[in-house]
C-alpha atoms as a PDB file:
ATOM      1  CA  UNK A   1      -0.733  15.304  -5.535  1.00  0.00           C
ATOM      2  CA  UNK A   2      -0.669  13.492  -2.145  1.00  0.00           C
ATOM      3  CA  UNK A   3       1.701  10.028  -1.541  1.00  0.00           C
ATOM      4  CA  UNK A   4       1.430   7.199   1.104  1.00  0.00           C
ATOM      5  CA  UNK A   5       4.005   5.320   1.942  1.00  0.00           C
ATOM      6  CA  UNK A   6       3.186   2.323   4.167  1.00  0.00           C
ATOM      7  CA  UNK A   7       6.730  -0.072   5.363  1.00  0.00           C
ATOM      8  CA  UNK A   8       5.876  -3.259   6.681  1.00  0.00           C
ATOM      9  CA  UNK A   9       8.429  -5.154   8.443  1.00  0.00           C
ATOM     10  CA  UNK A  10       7.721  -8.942   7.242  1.00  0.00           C
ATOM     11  CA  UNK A  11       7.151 -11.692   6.898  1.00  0.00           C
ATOM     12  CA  UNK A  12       8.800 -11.796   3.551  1.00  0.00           C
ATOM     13  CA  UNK A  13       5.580 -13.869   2.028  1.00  0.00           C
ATOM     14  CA  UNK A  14       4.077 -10.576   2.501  1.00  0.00           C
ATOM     15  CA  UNK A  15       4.922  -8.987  -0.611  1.00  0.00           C
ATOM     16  CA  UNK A  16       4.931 -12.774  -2.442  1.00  0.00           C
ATOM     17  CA  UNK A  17       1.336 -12.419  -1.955  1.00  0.00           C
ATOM     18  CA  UNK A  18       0.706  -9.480  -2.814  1.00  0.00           C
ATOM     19  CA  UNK A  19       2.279 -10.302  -5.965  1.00  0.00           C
ATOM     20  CA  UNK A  20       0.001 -13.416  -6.261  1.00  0.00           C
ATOM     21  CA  UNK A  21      -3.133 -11.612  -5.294  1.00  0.00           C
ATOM     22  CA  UNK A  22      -2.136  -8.422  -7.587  1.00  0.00           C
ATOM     23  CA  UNK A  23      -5.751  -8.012  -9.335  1.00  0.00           C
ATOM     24  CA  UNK A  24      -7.499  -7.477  -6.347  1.00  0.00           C
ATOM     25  CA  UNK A  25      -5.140  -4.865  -5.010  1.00  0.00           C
ATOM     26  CA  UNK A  26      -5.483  -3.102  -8.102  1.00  0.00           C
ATOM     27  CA  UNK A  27      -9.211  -3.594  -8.248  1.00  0.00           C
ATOM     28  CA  UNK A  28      -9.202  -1.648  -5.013  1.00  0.00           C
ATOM     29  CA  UNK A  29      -6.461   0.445  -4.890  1.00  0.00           C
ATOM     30  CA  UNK A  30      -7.579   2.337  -8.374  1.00  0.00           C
ATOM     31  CA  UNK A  31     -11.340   2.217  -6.979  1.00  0.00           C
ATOM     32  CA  UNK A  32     -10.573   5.008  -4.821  1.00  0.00           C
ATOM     33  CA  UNK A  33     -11.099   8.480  -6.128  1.00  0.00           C
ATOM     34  CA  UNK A  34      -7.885  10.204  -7.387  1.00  0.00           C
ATOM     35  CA  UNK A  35      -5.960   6.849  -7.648  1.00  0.00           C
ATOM     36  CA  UNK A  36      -2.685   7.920 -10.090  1.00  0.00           C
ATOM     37  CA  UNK A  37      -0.144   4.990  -9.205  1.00  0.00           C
ATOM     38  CA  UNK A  38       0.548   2.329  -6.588  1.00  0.00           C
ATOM     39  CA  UNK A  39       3.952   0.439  -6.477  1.00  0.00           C
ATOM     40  CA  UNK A  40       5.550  -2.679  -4.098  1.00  0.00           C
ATOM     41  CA  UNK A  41       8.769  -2.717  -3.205  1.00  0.00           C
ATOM     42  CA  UNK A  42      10.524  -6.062  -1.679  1.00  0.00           C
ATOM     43  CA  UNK A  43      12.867  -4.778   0.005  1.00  0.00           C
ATOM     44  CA  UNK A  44      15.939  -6.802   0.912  1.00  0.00           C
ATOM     45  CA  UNK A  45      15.678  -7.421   4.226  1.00  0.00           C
ATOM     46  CA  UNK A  46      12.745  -9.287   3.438  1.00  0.00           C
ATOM     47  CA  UNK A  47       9.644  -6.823   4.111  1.00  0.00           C
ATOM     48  CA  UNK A  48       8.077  -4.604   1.500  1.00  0.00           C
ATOM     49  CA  UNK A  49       7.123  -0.721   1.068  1.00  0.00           C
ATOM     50  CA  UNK A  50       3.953   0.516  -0.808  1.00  0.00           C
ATOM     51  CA  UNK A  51       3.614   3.623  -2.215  1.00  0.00           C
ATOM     52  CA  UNK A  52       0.183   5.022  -3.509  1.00  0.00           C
ATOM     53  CA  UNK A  53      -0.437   8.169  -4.948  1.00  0.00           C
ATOM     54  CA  UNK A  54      -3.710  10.173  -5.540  1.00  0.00           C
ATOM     55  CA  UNK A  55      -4.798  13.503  -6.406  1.00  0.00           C
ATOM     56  CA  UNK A  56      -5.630  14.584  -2.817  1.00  0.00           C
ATOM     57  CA  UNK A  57      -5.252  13.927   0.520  1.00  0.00           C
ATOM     58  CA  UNK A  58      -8.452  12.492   1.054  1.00  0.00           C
ATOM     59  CA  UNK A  59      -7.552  10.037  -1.673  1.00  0.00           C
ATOM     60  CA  UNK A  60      -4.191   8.708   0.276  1.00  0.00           C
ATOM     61  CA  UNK A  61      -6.069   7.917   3.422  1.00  0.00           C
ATOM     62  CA  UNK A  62      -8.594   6.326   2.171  1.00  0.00           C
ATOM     63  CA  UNK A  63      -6.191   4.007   0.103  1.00  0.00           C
ATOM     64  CA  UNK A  64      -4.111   3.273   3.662  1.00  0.00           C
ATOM     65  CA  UNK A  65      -7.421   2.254   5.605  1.00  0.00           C
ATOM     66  CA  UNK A  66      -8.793   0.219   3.016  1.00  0.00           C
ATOM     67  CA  UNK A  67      -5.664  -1.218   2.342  1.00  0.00           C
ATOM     68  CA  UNK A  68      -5.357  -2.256   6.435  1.00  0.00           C
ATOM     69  CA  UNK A  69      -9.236  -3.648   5.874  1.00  0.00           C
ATOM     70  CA  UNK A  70      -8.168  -5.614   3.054  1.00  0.00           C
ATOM     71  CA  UNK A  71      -4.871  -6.664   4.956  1.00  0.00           C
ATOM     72  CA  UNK A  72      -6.745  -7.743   7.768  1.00  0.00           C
ATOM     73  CA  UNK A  73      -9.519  -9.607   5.730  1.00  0.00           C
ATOM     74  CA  UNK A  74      -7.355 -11.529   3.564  1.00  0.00           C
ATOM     75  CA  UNK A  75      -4.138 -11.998   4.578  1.00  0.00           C
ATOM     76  CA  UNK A  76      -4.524 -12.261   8.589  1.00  0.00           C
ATOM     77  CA  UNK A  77      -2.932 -15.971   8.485  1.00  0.00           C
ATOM     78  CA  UNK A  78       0.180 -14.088   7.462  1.00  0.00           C
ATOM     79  CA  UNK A  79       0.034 -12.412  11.209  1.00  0.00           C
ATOM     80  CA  UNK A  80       1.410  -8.775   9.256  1.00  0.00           C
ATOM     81  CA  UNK A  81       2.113  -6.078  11.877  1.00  0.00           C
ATOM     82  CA  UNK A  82       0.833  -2.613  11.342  1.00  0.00           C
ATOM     83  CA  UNK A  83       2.569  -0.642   8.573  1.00  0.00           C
ATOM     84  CA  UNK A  84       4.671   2.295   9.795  1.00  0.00           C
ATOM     85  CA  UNK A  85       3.003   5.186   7.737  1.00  0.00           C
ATOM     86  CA  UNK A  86       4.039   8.526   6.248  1.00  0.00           C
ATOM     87  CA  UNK A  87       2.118  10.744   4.056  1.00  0.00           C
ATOM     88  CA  UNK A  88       2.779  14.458   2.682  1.00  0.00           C
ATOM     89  CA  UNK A  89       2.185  15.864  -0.588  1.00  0.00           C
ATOM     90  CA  UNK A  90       4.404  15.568  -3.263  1.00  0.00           C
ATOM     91  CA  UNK A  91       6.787  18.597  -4.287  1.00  0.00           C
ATOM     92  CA  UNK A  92       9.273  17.254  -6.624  1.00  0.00           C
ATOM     93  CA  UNK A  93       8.036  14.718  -9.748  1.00  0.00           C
ATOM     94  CA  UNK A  94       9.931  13.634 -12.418  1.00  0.00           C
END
């Protein structure tokens, strides 16, 4: 098992619309082979963290570059920096 974890720093309508636009980002997110879970976090500072998990690494890259695509494509009047990104594989689950 392989996670993602992708922090963007703001704005804080960020995660309000990914809330809004939830359908689609499960449309794609669970499109990509291996897809197991993906969960927001707004965090209190006012930016949000995704995580997204898949069976492989090949999986968890894919998710983060068509999750940029889709940033890009339908959120760009939000003006969202680049996520800072960190991947591995997963050792410890609960």
């Amino acid at each position: 098992m392989y996670a993602t974890v992708r922090s963007y720093s703001g704005p804080e309508r960020f995660a309000e619309e990914l809330v809004n636009r939830q359908d689609e980002v499960k449309g794609l997110l669970e499109g990509i082979s291996g897809f197991q879970a993906y969960y927001l976090v707004k965090t209190d500072q006012g930016g949000a963290v995704s995580v997204s998990v898949y069976d492989d690494q090949a999986g968890a890259e894919e998710s983060t570059r068509q999750a940029g695509e889709w940033v890009r494509a339908n959120l760009s009047d939000l003006n969202v920096s680049p996520p800072q990104v960190s991947s591995g594989e997963v050792v410890i689950r609960f």
